[in-house]
N, C-alpha and C. Protein backbone atom coordinates (compact mmCIF):
# COMPACT_ATOMS: atom_id res chain seq x y z
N UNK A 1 -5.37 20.27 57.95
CA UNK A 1 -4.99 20.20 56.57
C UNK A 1 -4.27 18.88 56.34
N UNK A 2 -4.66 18.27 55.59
CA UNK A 2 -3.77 16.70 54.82
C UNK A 2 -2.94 17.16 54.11
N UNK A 3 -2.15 16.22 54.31
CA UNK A 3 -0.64 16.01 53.49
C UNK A 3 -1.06 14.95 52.57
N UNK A 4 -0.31 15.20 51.03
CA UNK A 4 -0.45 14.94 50.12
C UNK A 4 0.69 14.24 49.62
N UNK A 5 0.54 13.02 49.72
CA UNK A 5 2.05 12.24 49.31
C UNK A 5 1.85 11.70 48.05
N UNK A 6 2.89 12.09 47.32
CA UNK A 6 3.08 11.54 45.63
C UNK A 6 4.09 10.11 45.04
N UNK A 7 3.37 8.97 45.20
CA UNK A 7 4.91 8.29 45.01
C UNK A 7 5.59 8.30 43.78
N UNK A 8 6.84 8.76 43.42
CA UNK A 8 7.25 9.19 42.26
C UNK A 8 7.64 8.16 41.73
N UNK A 9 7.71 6.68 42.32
CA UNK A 9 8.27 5.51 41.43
C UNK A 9 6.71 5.23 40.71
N UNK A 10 5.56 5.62 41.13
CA UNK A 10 4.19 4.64 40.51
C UNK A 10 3.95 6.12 39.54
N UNK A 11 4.30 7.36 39.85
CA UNK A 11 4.11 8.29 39.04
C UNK A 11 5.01 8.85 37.72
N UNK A 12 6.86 7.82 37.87
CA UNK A 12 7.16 8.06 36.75
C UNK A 12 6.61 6.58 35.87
N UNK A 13 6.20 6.01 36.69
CA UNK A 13 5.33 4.62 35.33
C UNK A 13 4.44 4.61 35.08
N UNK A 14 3.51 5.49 35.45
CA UNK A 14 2.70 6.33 34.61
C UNK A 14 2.86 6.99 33.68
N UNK A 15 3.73 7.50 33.73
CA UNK A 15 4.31 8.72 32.48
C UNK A 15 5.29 8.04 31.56
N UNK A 16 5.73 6.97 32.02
CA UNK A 16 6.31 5.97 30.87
C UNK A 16 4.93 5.48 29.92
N UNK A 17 4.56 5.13 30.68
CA UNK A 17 3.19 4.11 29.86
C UNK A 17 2.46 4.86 29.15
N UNK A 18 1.98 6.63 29.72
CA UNK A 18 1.55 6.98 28.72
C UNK A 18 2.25 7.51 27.87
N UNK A 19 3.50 7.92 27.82
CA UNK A 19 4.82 8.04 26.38
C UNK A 19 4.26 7.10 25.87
N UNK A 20 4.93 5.24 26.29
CA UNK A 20 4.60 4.74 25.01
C UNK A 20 3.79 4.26 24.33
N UNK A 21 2.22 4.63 25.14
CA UNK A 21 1.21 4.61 24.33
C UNK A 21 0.91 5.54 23.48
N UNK A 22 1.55 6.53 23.41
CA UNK A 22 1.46 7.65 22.48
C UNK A 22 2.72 7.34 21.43
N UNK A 23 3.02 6.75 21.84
CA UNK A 23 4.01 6.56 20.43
C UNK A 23 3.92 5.07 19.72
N UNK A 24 3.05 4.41 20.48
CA UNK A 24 2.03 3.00 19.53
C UNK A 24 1.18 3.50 19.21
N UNK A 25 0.48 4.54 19.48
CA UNK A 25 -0.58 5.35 19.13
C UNK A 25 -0.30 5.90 17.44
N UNK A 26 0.51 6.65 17.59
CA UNK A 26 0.76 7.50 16.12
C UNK A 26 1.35 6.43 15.42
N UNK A 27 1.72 5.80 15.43
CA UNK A 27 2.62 4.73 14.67
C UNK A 27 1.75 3.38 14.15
N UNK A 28 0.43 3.58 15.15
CA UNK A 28 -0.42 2.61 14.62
C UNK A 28 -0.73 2.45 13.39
N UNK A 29 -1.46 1.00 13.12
CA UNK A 29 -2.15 1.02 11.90
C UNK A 29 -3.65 1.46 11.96
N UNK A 30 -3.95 2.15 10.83
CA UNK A 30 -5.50 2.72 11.23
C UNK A 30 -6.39 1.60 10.88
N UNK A 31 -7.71 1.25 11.76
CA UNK A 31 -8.44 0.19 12.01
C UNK A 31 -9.12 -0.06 11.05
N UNK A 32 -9.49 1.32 10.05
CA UNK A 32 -10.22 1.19 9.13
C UNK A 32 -9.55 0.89 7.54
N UNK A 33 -8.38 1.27 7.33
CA UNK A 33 -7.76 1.02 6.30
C UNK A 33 -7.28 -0.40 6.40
N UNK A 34 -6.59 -0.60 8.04
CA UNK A 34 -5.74 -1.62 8.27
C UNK A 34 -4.09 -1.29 7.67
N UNK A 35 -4.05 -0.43 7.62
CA UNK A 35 -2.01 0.01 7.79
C UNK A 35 -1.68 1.11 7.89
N UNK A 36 -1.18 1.93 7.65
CA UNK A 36 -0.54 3.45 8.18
C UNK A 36 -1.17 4.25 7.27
N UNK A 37 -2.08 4.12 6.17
CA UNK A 37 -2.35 5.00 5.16
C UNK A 37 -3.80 5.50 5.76
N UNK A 38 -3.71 6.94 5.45
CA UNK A 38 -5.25 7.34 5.90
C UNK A 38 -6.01 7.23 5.36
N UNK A 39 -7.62 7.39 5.75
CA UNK A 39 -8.93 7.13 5.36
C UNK A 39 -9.14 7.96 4.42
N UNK A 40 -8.40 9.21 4.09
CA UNK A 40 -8.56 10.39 3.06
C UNK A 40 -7.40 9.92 1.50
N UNK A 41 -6.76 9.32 2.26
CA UNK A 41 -5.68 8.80 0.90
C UNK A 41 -5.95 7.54 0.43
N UNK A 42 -6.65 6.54 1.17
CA UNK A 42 -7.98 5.05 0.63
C UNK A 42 -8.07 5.67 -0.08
N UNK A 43 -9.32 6.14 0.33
CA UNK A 43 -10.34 6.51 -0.54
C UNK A 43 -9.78 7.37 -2.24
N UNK A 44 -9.08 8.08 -1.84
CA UNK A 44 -9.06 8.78 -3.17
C UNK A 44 -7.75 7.99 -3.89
N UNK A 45 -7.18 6.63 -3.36
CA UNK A 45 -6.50 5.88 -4.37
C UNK A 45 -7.54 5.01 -4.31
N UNK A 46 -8.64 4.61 -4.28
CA UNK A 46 -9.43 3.29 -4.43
C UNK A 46 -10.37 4.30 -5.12
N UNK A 47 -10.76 5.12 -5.20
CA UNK A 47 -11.42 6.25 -6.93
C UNK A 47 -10.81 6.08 -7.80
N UNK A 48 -9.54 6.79 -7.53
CA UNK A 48 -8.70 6.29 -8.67
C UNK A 48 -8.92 5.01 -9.47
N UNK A 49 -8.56 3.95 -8.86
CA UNK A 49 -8.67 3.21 -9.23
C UNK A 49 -9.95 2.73 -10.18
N UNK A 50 -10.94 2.57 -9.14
CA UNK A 50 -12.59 2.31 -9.79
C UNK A 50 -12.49 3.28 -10.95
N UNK A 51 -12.16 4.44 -10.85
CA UNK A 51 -12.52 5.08 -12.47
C UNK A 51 -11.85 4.97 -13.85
N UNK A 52 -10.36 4.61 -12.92
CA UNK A 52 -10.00 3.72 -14.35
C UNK A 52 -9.88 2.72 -14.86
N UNK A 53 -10.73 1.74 -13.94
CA UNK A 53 -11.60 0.57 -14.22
C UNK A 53 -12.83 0.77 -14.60
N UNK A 54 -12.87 1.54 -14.65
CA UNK A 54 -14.59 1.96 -15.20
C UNK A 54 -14.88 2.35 -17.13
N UNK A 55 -13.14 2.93 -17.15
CA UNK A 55 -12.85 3.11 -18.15
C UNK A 55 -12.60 2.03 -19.15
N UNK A 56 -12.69 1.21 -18.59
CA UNK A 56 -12.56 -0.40 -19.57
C UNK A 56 -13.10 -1.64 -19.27
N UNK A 57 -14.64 -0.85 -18.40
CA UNK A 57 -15.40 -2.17 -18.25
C UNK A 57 -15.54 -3.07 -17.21
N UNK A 58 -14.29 -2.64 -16.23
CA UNK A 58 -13.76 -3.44 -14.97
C UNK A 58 -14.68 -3.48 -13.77
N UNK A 59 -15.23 -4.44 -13.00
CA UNK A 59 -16.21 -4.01 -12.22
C UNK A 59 -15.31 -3.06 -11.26
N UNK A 60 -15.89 -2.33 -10.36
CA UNK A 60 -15.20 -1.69 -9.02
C UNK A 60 -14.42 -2.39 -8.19
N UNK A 61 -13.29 -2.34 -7.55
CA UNK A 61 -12.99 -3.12 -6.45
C UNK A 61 -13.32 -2.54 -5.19
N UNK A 62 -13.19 -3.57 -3.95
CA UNK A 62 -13.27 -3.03 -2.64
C UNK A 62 -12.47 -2.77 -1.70
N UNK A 63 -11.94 -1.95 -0.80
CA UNK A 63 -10.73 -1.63 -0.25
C UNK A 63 -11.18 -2.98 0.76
N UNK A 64 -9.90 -3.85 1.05
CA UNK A 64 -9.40 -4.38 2.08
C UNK A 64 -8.30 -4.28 3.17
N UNK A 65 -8.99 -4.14 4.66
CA UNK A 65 -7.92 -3.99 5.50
C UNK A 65 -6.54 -5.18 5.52
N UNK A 66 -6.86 -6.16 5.04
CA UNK A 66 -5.90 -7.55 5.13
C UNK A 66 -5.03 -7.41 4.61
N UNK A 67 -5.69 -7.26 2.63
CA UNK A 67 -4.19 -6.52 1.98
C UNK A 67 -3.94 -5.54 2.68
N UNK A 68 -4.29 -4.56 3.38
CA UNK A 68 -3.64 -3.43 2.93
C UNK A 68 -2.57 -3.51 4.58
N UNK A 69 -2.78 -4.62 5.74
CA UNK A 69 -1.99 -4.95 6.73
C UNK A 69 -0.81 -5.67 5.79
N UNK A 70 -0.97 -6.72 4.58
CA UNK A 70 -0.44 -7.15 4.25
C UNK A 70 0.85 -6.31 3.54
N UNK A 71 0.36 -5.27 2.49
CA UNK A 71 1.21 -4.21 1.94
C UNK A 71 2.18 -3.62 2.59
N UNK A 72 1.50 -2.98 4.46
CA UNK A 72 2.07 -2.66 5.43
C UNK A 72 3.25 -3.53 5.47
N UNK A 73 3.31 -4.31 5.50
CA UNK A 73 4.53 -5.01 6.46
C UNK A 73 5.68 -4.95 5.24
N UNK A 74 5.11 -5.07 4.20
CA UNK A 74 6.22 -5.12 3.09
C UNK A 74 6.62 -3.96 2.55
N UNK A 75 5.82 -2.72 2.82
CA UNK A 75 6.45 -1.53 2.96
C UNK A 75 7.00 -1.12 3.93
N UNK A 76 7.02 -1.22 5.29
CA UNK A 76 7.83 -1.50 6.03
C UNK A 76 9.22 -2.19 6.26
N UNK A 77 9.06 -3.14 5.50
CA UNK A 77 10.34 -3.84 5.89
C UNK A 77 11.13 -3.14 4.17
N UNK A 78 10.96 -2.47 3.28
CA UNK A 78 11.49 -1.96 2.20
C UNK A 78 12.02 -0.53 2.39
N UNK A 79 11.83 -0.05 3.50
CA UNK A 79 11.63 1.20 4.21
C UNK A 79 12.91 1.38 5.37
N UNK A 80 12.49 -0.16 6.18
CA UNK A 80 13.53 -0.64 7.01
C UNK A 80 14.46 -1.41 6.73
N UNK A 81 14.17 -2.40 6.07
CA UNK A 81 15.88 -3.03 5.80
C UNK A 81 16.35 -3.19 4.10
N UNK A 82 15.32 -2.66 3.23
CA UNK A 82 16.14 -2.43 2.06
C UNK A 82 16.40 -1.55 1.67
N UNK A 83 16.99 -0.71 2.38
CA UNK A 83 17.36 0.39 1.98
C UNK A 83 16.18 1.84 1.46
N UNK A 84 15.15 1.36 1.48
CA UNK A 84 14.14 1.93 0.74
C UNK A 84 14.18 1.63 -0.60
N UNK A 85 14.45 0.63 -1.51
CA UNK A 85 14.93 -0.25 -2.88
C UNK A 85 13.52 -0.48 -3.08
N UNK A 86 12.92 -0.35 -3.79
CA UNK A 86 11.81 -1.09 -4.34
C UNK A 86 12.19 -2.49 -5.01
N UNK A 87 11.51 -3.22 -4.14
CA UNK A 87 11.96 -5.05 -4.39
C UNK A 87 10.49 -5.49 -4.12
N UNK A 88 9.97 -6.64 -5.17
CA UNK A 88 8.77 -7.22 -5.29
C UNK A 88 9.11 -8.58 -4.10
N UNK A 89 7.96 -9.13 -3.41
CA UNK A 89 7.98 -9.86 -2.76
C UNK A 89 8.32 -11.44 -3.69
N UNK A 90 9.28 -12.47 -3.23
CA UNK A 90 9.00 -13.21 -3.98
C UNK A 90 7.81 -14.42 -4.58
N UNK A 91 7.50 -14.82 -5.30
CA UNK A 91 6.35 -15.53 -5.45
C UNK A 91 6.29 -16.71 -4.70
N UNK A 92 6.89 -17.10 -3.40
CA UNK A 92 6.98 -18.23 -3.04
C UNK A 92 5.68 -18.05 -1.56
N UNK A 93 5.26 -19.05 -1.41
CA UNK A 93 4.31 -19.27 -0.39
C UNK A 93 2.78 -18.71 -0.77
N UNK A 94 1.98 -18.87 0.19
CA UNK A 94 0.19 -18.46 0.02
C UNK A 94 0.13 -17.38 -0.73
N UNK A 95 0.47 -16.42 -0.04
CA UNK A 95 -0.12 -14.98 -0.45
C UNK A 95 0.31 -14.41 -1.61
N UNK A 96 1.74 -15.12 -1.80
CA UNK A 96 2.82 -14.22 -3.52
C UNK A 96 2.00 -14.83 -4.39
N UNK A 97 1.37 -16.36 -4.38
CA UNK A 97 0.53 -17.01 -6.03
C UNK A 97 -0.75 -16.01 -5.80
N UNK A 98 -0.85 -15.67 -4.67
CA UNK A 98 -2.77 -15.05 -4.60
C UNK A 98 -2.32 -13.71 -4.93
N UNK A 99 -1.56 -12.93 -4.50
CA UNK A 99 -1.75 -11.01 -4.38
C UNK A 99 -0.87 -10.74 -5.54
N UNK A 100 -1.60 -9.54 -5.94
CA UNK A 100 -0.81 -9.25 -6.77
C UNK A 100 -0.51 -7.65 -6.46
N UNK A 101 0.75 -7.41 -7.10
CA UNK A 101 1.50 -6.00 -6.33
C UNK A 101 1.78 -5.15 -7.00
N UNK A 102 1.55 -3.97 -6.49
CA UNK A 102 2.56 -2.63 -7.03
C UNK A 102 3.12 -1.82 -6.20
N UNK A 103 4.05 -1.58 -6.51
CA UNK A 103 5.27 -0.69 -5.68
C UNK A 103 5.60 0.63 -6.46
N UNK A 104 5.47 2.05 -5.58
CA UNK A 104 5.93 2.66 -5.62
C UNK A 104 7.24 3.39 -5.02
N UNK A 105 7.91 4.52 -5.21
CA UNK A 105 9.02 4.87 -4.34
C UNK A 105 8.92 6.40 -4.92
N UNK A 106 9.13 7.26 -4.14
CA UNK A 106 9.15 8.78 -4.25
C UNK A 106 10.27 9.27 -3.50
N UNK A 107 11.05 10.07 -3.93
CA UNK A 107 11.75 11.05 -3.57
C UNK A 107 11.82 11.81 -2.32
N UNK A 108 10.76 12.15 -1.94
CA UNK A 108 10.32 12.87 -0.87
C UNK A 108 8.57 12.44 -0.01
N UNK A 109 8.85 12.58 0.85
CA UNK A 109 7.05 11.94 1.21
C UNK A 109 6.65 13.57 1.37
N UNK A 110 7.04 14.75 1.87
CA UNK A 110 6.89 16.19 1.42
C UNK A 110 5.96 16.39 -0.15
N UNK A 111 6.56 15.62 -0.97
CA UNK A 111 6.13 16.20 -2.28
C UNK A 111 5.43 15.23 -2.92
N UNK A 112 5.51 13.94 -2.82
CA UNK A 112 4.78 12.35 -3.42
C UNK A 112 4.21 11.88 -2.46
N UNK A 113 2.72 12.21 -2.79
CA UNK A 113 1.86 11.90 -1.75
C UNK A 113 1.00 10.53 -2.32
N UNK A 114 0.30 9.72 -1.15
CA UNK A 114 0.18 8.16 -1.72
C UNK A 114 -0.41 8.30 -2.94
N UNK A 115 -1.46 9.16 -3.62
CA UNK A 115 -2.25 8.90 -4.82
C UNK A 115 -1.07 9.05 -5.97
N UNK A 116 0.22 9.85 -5.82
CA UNK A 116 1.17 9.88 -6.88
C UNK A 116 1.64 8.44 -6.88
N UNK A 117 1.11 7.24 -6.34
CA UNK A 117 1.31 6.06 -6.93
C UNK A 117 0.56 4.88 -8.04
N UNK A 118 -0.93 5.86 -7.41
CA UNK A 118 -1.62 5.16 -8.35
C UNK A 118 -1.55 5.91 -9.76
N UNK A 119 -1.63 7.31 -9.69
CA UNK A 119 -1.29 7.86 -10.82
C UNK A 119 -0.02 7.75 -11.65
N UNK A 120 1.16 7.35 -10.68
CA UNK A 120 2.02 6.45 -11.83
C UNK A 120 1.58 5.41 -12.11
N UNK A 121 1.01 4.34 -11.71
CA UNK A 121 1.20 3.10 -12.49
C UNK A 121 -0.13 3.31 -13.75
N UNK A 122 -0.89 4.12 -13.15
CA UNK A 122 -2.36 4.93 -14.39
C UNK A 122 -1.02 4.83 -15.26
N UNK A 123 -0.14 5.72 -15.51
CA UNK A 123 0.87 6.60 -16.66
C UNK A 123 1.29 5.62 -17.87
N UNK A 124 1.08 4.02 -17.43
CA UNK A 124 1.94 2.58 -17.94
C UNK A 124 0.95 2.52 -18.95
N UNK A 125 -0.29 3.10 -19.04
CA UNK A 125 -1.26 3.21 -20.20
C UNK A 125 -0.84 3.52 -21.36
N UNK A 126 0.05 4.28 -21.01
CA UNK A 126 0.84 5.27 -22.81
C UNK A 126 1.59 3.55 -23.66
N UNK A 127 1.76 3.11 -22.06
CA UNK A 127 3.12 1.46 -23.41
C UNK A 127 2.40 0.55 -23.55
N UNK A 128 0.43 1.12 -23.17
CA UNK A 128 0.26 -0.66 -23.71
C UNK A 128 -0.91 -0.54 -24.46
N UNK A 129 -0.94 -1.64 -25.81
CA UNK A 129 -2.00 -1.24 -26.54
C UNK A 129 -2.97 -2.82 -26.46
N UNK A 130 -4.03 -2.46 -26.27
CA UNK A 130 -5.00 -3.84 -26.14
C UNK A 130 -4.76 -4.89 -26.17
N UNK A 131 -4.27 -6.16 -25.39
CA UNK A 131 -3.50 -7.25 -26.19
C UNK A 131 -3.27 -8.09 -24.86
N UNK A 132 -3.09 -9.61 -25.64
CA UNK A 132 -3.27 -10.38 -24.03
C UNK A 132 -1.91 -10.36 -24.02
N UNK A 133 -1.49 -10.28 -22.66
CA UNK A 133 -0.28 -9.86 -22.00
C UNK A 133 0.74 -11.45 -22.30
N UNK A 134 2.07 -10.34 -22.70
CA UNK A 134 2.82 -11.43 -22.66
C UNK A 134 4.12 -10.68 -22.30
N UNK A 135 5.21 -11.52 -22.59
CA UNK A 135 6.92 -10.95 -21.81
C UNK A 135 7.05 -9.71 -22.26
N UNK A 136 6.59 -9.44 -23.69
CA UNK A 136 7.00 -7.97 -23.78
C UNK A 136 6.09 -6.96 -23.50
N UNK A 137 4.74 -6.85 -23.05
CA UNK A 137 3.96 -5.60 -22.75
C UNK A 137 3.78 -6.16 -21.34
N UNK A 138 3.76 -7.50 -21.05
CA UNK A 138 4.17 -7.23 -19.46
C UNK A 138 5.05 -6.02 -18.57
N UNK A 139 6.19 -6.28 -19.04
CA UNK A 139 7.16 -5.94 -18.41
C UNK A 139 6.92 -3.82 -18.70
N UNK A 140 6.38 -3.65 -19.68
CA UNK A 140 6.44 -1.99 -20.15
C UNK A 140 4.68 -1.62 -19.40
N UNK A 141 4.05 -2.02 -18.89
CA UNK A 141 2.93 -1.65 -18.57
C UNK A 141 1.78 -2.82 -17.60
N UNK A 142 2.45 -3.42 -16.57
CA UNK A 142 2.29 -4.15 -15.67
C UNK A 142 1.30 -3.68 -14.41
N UNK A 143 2.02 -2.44 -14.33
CA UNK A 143 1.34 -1.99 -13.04
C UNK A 143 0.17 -1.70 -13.22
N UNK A 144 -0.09 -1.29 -14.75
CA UNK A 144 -1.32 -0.46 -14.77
C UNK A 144 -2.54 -1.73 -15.45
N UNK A 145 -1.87 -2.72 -15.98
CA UNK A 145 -2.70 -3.77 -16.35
C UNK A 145 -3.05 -4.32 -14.90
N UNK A 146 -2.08 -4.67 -14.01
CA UNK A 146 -2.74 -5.21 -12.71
C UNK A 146 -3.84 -4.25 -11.60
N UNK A 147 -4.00 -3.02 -12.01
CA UNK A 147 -4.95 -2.47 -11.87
C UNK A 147 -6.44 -2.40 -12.44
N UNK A 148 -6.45 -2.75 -13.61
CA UNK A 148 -7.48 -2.73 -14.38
C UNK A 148 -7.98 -4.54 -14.35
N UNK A 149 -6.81 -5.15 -13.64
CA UNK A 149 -7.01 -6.83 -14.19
C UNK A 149 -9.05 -7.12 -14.18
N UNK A 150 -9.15 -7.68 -15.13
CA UNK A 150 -10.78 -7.81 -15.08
C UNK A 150 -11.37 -8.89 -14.04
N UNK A 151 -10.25 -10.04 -13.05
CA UNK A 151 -10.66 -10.74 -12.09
C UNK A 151 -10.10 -9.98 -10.78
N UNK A 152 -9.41 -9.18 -10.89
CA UNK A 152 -9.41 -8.24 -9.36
C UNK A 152 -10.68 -7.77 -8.48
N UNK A 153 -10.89 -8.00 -7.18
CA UNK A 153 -11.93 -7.83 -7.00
C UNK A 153 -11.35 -6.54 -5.60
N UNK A 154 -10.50 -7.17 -4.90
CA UNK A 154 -10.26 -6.16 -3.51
C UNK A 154 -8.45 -5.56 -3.89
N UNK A 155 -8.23 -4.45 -3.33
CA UNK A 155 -7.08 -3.63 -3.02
C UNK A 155 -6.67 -3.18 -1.71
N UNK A 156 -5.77 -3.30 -1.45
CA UNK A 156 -4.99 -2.49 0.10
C UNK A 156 -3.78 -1.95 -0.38
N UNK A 157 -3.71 -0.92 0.51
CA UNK A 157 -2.24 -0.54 0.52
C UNK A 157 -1.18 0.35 1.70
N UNK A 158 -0.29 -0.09 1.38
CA UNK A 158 0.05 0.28 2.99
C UNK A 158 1.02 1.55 2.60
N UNK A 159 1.96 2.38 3.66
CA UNK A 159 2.69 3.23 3.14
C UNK A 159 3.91 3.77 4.07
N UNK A 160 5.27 3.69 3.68
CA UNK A 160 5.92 3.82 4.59
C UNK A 160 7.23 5.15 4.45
N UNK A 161 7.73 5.71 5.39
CA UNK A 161 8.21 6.93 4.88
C UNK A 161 9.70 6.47 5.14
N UNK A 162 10.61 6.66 4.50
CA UNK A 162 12.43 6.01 4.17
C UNK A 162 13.13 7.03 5.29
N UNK A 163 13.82 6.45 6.15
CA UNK A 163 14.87 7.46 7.11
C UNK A 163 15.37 8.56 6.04
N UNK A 164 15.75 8.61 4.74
CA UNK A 164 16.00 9.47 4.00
C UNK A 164 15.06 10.63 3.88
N UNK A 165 13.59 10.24 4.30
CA UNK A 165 12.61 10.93 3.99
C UNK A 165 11.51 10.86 2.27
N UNK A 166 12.46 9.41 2.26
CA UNK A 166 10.74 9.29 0.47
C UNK A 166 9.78 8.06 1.28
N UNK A 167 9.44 7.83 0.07
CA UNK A 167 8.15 7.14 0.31
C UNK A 167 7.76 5.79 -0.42
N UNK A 168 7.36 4.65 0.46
CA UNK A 168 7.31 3.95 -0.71
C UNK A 168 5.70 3.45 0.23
N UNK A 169 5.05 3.21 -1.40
CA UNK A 169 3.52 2.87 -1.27
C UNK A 169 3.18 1.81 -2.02
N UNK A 170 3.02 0.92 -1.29
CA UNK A 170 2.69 -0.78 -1.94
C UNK A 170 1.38 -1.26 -1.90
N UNK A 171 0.83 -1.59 -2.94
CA UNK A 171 -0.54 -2.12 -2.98
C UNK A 171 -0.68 -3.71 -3.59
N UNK A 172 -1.52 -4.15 -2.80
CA UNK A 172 -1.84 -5.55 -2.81
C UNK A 172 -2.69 -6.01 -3.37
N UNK A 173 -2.86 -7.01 -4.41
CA UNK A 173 -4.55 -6.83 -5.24
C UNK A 173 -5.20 -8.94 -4.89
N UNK A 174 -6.33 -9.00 -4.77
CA UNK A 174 -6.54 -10.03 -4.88
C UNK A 174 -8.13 -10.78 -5.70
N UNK A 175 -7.57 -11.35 -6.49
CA UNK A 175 -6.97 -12.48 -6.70
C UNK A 175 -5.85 -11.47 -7.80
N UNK A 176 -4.85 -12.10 -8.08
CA UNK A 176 -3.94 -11.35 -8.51
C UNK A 176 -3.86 -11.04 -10.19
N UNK A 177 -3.77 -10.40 -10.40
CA UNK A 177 -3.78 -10.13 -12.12
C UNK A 177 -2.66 -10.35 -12.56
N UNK A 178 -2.35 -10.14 -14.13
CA UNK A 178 -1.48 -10.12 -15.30
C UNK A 178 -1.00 -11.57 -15.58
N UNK A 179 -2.01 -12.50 -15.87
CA UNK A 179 -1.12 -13.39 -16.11
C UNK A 179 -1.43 -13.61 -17.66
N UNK A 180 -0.06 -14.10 -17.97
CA UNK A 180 0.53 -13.93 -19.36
C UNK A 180 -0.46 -15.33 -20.07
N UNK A 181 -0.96 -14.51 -21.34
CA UNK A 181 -1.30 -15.01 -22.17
C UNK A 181 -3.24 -14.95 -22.02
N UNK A 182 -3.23 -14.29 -21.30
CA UNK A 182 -5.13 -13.27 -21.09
C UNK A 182 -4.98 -11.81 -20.91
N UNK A 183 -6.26 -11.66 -21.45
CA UNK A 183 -6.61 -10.14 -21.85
C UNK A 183 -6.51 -9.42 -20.25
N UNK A 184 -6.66 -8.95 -19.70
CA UNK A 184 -6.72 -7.62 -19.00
C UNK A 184 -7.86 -7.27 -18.54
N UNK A 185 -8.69 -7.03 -19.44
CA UNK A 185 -10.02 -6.91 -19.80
C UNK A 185 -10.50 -7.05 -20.58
């Protein structure tokens, strides 16, 4: 009969490595969205979307993993070091003149699930009536004009859950909409 020797220094680093591949694992970004949001919550915020672009003529957009790595990091870091504050990125460098953004924040990630973001910024419809955007219907119905923008072509969005337990869900649009003094659509 053989004796069976176990070395426990190569067998607890095994069991390290696979811990923390299981915890880069769940924490990953998914390959197909490109950030923490699932393939079931894409999709039914990028419907959203297309149908109420459809509602005014807008061609469809296409989900992108880039924005939506891009969204990631800035919901992340709004999650992690601002407190969970909803704060717009500033317009300085490549990507702030190109993307254009919306931010959500929920209460609970339990009860505000990612599409309750697109369906708020849908809601910004009630403050705005046909009209090329300027300081004052900017500011009352933004989110939902940069959804519908008629040169938007791709969307991402990433999504991150607050040590408090809410949620904030940021979407990235490119080429970026609302700029003041053109229609929308």
């Amino acid at each position: 009969m053989g004796v069976i020797c176990i070395n426990y220094t190569n067998m607890s680093r095994l069991i390290t490595l696979v811990f923390l591949f299981a915890i880069n694992f769940s924490s990953a970004q998914n390959n197909f969205t490109g950030s923490k949001i699932s393939v079931t919550d894409a999709k039914e915020i990028l419907a959203h979307h297309n149908k109420v672009r459809k509602n005014v003529g807008a061609a469809a957009l296409i989900w992108s993993s880039k924005l939506s790595a891009y969204a990631q990091s800035w919901a992340n870091h709004l999650a992690r070091s601002n407190n969970c504050e909803i704060k717009h990125r500033t317009e300085c460098g490549e990507d702030g003149k190109n993307y254009g953004e919306n931010i959500f924040w929920g209460s609970s990630s339990d009860y505000y699930k990612p599409i309750e973001a697109s369906l708020s910024w849908y809601s910004e419809i009630k403050k705005y009536s046909y009209a090329k955007l300027n300081e004052n219907n900017w500011d009352r119905a933004g989110h939902y004009t940069q959804m519908v923008w008629k040169d938007t072509k791709e969307v991402g969005v990433g999504v991150a859950i607050c040590s408090n337990g809410g949620i904030i869900v940021v979407a990235n649009y490119y080429p970026a909409g609302n700029v003041i003094g053109q229609y929308p659509y």
